[in-house]
C-alpha atoms as a PDB file:
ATOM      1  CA  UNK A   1      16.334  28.849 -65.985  1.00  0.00           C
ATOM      2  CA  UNK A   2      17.073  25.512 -67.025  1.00  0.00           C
ATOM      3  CA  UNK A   3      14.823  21.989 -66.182  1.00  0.00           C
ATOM      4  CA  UNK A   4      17.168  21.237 -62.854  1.00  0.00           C
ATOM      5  CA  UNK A   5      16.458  24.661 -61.174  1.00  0.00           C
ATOM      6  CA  UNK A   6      12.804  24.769 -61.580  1.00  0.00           C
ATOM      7  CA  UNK A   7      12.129  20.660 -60.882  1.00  0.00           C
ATOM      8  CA  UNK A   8      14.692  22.232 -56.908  1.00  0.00           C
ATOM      9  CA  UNK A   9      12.405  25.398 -57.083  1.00  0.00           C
ATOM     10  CA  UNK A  10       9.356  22.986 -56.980  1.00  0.00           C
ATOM     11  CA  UNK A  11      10.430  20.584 -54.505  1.00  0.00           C
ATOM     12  CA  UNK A  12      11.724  23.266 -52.275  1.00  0.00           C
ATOM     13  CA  UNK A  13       8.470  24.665 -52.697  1.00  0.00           C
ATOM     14  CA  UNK A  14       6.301  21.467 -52.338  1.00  0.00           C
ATOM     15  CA  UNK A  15       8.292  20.897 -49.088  1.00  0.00           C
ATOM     16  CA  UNK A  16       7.851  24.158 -47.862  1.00  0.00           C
ATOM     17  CA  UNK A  17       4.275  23.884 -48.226  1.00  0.00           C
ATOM     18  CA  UNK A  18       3.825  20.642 -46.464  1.00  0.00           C
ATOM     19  CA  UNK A  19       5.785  21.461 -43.611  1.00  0.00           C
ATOM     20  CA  UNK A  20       3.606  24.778 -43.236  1.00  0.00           C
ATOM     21  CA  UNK A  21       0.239  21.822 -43.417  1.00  0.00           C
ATOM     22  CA  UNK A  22       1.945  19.412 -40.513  1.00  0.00           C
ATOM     23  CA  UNK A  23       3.352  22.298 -38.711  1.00  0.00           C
ATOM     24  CA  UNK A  24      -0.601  24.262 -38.771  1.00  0.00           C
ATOM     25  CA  UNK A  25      -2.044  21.130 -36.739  1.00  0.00           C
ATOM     26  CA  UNK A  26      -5.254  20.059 -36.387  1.00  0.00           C
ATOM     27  CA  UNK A  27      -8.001  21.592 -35.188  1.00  0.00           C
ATOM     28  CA  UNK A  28      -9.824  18.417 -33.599  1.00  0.00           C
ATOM     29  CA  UNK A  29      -9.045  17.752 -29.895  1.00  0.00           C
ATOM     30  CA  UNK A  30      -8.048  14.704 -28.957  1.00  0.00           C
ATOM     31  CA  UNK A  31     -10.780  11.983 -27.135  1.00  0.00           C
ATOM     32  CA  UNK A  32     -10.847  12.003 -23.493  1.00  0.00           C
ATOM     33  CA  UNK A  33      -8.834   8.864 -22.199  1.00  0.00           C
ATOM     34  CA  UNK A  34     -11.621   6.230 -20.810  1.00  0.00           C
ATOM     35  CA  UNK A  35     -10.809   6.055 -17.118  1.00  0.00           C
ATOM     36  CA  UNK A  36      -8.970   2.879 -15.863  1.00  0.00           C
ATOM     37  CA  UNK A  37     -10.721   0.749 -13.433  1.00  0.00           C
ATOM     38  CA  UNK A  38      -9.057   0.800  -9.690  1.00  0.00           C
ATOM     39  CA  UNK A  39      -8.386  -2.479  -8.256  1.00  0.00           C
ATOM     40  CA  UNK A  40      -9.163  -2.867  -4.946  1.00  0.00           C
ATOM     41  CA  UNK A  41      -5.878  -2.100  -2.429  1.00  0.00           C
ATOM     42  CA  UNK A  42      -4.893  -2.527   0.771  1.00  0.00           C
ATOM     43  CA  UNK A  43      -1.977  -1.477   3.190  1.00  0.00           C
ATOM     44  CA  UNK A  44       0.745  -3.725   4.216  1.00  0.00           C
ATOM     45  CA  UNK A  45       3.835  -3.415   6.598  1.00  0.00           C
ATOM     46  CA  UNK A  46       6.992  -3.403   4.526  1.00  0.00           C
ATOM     47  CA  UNK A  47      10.748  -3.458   5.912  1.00  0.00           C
ATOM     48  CA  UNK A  48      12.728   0.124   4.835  1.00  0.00           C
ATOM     49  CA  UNK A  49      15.877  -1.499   4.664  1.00  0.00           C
ATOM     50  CA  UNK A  50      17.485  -5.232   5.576  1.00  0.00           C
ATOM     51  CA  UNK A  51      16.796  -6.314   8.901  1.00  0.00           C
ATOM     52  CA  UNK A  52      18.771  -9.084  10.191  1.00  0.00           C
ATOM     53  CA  UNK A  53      18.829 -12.370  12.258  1.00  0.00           C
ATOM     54  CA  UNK A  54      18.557 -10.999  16.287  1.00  0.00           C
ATOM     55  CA  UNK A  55      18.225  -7.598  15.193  1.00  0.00           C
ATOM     56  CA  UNK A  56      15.117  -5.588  17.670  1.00  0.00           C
ATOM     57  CA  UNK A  57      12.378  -4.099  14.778  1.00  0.00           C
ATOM     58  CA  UNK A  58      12.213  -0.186  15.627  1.00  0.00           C
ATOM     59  CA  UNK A  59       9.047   1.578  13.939  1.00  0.00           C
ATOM     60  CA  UNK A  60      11.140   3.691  12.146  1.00  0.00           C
ATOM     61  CA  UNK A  61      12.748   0.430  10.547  1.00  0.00           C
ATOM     62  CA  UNK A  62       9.183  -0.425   8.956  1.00  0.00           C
ATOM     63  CA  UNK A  63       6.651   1.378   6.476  1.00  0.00           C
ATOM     64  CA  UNK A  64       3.490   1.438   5.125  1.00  0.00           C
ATOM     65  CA  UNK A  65       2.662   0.793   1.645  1.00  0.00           C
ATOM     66  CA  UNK A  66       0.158   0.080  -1.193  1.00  0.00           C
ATOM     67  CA  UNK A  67      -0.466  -3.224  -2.254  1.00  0.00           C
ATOM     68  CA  UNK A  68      -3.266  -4.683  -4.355  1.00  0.00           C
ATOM     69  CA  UNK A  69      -5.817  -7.003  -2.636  1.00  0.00           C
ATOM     70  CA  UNK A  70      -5.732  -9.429  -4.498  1.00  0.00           C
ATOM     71  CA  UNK A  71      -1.701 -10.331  -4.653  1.00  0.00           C
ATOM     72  CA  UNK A  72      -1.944  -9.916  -0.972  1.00  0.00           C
ATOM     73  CA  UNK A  73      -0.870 -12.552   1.570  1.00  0.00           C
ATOM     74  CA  UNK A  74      -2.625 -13.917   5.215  1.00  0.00           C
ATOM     75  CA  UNK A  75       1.126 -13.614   5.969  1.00  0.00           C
ATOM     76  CA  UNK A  76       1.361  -9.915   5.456  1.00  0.00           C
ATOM     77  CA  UNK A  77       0.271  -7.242   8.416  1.00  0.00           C
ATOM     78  CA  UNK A  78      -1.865  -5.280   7.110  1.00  0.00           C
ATOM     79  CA  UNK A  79      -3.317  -1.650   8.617  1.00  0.00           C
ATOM     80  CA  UNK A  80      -6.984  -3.235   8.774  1.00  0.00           C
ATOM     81  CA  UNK A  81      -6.286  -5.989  10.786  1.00  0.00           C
ATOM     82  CA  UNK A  82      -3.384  -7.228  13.130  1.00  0.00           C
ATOM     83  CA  UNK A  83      -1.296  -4.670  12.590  1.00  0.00           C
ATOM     84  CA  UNK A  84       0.906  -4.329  15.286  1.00  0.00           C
ATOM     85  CA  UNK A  85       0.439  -0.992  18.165  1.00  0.00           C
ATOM     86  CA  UNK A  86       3.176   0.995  18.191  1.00  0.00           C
ATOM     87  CA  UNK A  87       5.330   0.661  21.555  1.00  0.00           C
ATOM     88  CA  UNK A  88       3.333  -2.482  22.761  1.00  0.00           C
ATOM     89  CA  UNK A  89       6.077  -4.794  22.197  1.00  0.00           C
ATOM     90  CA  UNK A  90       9.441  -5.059  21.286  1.00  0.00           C
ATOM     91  CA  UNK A  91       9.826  -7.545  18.077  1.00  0.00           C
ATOM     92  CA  UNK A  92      13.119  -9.423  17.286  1.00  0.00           C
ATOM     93  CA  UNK A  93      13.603 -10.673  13.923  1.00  0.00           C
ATOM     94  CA  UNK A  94      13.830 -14.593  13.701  1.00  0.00           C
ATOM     95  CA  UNK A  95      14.524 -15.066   9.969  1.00  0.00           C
ATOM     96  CA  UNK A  96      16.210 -12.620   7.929  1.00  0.00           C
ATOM     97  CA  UNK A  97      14.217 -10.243   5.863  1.00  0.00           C
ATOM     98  CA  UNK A  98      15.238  -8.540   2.858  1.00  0.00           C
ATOM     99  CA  UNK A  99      13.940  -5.083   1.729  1.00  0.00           C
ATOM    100  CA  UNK A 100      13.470  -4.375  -2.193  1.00  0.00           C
ATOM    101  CA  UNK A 101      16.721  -2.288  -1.849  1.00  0.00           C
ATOM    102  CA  UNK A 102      18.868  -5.191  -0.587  1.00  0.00           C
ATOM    103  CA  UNK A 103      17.596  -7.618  -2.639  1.00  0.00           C
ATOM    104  CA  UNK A 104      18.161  -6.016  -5.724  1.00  0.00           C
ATOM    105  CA  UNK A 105      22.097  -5.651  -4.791  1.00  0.00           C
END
């Protein structure tokens, strides 16, 4: 054999045998993630889609979702206070409102 096949014999084999080590693993387990502190939330009314100017608010037009208390308004409905009963009234929008969906477009 001359010096160039044994120096490829030897890196074939070095690389062999440290792809064998990576591909064997570890045997530690990894830490448990530290669980992430909860910030307080809170429900709020959303629009599902636009509404427009004149247009009578169905229930079915609104939803509930998630919000964090503290980025919350006194100008949002919420569930734990004034939220409005459904079928007590009907409500007619007086300014526009755009829903995520819309206002994205």
């Amino acid at each position: 054999m001359n010096a160039a096949r044994t120096v490829g014999l030897a890196n074939a084999l070095s690389a062999g045998g440290v792809a064998a080590y990576l591909a064997r693993g570890s045997d530690e387990k990894p830490a448990a993630a530290e669980p992430v502190a909860q910030l307080p939330t809170t429900d709020i009314l959303i629009a599902k889609s636009g509404i427009g100017l004149g247009q009578s608010v169905n229930p079915g037009d609104l939803q509930w979702q998630t919000w964090t208390a503290s980025s919350s308004s006194n100008s949002f409905i919420g569930s734990d206070d004034h939220a409005p009963k459904r079928g007590s009234s009907i409500n007619v929008v007086r300014y526009g409102i755009a829903s995520q969906s819309t206002a994205q477009k």
